[in-house]
Protein backbone atom coordinates (compact mmCIF):
# COMPACT_ATOMS: atom_id res chain seq x y z
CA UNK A 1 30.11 -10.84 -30.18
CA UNK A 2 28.08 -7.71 -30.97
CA UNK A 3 26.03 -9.29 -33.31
CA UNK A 4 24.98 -12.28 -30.52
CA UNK A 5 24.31 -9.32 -27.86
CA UNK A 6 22.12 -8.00 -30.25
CA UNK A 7 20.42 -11.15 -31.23
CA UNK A 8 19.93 -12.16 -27.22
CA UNK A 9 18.44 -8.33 -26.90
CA UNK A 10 16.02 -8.95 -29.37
CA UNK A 11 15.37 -12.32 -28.52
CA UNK A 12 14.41 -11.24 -24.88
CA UNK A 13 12.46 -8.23 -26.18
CA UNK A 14 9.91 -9.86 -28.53
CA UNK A 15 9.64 -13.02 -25.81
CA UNK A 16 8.35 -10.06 -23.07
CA UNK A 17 6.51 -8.40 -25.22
CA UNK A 18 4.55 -11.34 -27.30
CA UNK A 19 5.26 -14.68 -24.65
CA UNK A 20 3.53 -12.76 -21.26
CA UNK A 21 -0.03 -13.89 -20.11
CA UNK A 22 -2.63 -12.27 -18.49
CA UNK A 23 -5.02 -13.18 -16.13
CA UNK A 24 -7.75 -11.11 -14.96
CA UNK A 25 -9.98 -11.20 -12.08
CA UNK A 26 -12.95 -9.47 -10.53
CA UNK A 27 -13.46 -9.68 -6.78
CA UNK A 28 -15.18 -7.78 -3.74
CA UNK A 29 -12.59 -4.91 -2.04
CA UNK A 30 -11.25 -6.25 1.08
CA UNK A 31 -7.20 -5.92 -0.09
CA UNK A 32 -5.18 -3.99 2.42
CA UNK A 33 -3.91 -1.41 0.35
CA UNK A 34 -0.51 0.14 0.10
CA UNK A 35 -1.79 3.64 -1.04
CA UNK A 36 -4.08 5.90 -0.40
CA UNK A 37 -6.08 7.36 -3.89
CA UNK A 38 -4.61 9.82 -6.41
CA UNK A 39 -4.95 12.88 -7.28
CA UNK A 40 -7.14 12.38 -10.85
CA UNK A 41 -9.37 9.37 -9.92
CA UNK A 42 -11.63 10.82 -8.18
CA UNK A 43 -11.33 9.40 -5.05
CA UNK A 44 -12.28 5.85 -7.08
CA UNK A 45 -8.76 4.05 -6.13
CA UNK A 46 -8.62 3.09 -2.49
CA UNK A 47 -5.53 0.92 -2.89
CA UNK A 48 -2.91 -0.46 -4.91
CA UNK A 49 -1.33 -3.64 -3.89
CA UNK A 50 1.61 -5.68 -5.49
CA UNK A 51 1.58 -9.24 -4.36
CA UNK A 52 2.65 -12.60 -5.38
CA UNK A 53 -0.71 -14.35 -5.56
CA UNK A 54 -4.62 -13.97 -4.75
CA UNK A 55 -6.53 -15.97 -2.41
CA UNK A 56 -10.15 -16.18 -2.49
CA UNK A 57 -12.13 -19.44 -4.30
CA UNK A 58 -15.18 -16.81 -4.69
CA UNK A 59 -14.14 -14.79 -7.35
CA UNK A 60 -16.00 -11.54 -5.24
CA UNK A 61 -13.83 -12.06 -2.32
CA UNK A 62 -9.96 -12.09 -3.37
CA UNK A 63 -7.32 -10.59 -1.74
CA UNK A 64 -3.70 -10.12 -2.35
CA UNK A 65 -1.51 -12.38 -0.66
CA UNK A 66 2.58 -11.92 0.35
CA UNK A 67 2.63 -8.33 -0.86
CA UNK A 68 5.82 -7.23 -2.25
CA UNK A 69 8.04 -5.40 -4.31
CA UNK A 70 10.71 -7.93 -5.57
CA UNK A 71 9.94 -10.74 -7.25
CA UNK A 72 11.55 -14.07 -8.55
CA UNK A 73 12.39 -14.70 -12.40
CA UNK A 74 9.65 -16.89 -12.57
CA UNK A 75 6.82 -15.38 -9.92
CA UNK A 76 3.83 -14.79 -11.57
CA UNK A 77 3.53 -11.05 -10.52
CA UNK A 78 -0.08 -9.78 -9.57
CA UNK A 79 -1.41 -6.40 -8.81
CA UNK A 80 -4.49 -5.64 -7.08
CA UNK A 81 -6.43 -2.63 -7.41
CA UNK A 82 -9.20 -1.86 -5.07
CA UNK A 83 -12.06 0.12 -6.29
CA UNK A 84 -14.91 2.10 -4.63
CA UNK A 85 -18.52 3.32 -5.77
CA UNK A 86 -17.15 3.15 -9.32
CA UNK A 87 -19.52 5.12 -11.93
CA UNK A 88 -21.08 2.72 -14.70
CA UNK A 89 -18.33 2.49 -17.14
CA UNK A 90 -15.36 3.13 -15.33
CA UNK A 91 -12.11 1.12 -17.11
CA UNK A 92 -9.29 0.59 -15.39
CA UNK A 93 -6.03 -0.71 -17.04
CA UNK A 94 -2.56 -1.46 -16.04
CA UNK A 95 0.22 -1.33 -18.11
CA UNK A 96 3.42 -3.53 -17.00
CA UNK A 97 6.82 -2.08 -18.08
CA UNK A 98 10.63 -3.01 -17.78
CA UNK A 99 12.20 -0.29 -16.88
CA UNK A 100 16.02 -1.04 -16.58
CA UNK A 101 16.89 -5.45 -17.28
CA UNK A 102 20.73 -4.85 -18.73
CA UNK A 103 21.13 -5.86 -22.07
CA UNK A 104 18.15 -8.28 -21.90
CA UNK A 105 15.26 -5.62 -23.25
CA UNK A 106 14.98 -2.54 -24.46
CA UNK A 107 14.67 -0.02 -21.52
CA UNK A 108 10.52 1.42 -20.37
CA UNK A 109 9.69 -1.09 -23.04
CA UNK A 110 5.71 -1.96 -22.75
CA UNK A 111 5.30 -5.75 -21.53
CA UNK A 112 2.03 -6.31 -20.80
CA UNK A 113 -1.26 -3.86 -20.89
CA UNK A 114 -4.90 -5.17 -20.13
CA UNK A 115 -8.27 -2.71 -19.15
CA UNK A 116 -11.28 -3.81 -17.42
CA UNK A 117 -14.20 -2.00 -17.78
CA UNK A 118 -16.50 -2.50 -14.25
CA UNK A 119 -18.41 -0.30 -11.64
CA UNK A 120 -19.12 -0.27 -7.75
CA UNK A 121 -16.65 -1.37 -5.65
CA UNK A 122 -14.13 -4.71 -5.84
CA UNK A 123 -10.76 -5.55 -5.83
CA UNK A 124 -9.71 -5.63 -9.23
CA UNK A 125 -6.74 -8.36 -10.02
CA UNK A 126 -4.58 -8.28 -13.01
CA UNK A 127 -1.08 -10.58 -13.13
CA UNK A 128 1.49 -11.26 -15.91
CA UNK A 129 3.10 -14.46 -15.95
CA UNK A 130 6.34 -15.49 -18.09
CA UNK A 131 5.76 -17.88 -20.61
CA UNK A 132 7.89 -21.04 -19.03
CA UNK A 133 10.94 -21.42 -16.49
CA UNK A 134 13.31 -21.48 -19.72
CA UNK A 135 11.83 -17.48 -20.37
CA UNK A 136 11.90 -15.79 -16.97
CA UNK A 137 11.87 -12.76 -16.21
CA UNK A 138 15.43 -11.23 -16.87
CA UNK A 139 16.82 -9.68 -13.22
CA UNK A 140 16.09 -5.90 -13.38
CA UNK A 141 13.93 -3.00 -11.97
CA UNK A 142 9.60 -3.05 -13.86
CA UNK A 143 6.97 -0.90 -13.40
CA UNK A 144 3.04 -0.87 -13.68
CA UNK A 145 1.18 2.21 -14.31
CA UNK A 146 -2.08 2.31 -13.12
CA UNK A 147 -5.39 4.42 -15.17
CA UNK A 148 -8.67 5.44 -14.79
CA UNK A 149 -10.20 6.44 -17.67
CA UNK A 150 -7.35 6.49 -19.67
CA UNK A 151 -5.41 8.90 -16.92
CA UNK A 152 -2.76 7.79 -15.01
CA UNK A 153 -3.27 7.72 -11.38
CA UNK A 154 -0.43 5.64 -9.72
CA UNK A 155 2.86 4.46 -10.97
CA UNK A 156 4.09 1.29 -8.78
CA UNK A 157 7.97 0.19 -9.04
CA UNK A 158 9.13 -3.28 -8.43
CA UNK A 159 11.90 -5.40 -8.85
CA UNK A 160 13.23 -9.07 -10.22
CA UNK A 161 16.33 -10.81 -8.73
C-alpha cells in the first residue's frame, strides 16, 4: 500500500511539473485589478487579477474574465498582470506553485514558471492548463508568485475543488 501511495505521489508530481502548458499573451491594460502595486516594483504593477479566461480577439485589448480564486480540476487557470509605463526591458514572470494537494504532490512544489520581457503599459496574461481531463488538477490550495526583475512583488493564493 505504501509503495502504490508513493508511486501515485510521484506519478502526480512529474505529470504537474512536466504535463502543464503555458500560454502567454500581450494585451493593452484595461483589467480591473484586485491589488493595488507593491512595495519593490516601482509603482510598475497596477493590478493582479486571477480569472478563468481572457476576452479580447485583439491581442492589445484583453481582459480577465470571471475573476476568482477557486478553480475546477480542469479550469485552465489564468492570471493577468497589468503593467504601467514599464522601462525598456522590464521582465515579468510568474511562477505557479502547489502549495498543499494531499498526497497527490509534493508540497510548494514549482508547477509552472514563464517570464516575459516587455515595456509600456498592457495587461500581461499568463495561464497554465492541465494536460487532459484524465490529469486534472488534484483538489488542493496553489499559489503564483508574481516578479519584476527577478523580485517578488505579489504572492496570489488560490484554490482547486
Amino acid at each position: 500500500m505504501q509503495r502504490k501511495t508513493c508511486y501515485l505521489m510521484i506519478f502526480v508530481f512529474v505529470f504537474l511539473s512536466i504535463a502543464c502548458s503555458f500560454t502567454t499573451t500581450i494585451g493593452a491594460a484595461t483589467a480591473t485589478p484586485e491589488m493595488a502595486a507593491s512595495s519593490g516594483d516601482n509603482g510598475i504593477i497596477t493590478g493582479v487579477t486571477l480569472a478563468k479566461s481572457v476576452k479580447g480577439s485583439d491581442p492589445n485589448n484583453v481582459t480577465p474574465v470571471n475573476p476568482t480564486k477557486i478553480f475546477s480540476p480542469t479550469d485552465k487557470i489564468y492570471i493577468v498582470v497589468a503593467i504601467k509605463n514599464a522601462p525598456d526591458g522590464t521582465k515579468v514572470t510568474a511562477k505557479w506553485y502547489v502549495v498543499d494537494a494531499g498526497s497527490a504532490a509534493k508540497a510548494n512544489s514549482l508547477i509552472a514558471s514563464t517570464d516575459l520581457t516587455r515595456s509600456g503599459t498592457l495587461n500581461l496574461p499568463f495561464s497554465i492548463t492541465p494536460a487532459n481531463a484524465a490529469h486534472a488538477w488534484p483538489a488542493g490550495s496553489y499559489r503564483v508568485e508574481v516578479y519584476i526583475d527577478d523580485s517578488r512583488v505579489k504572492t496570489l493564493d488560490y484554490s482547486v475543488k
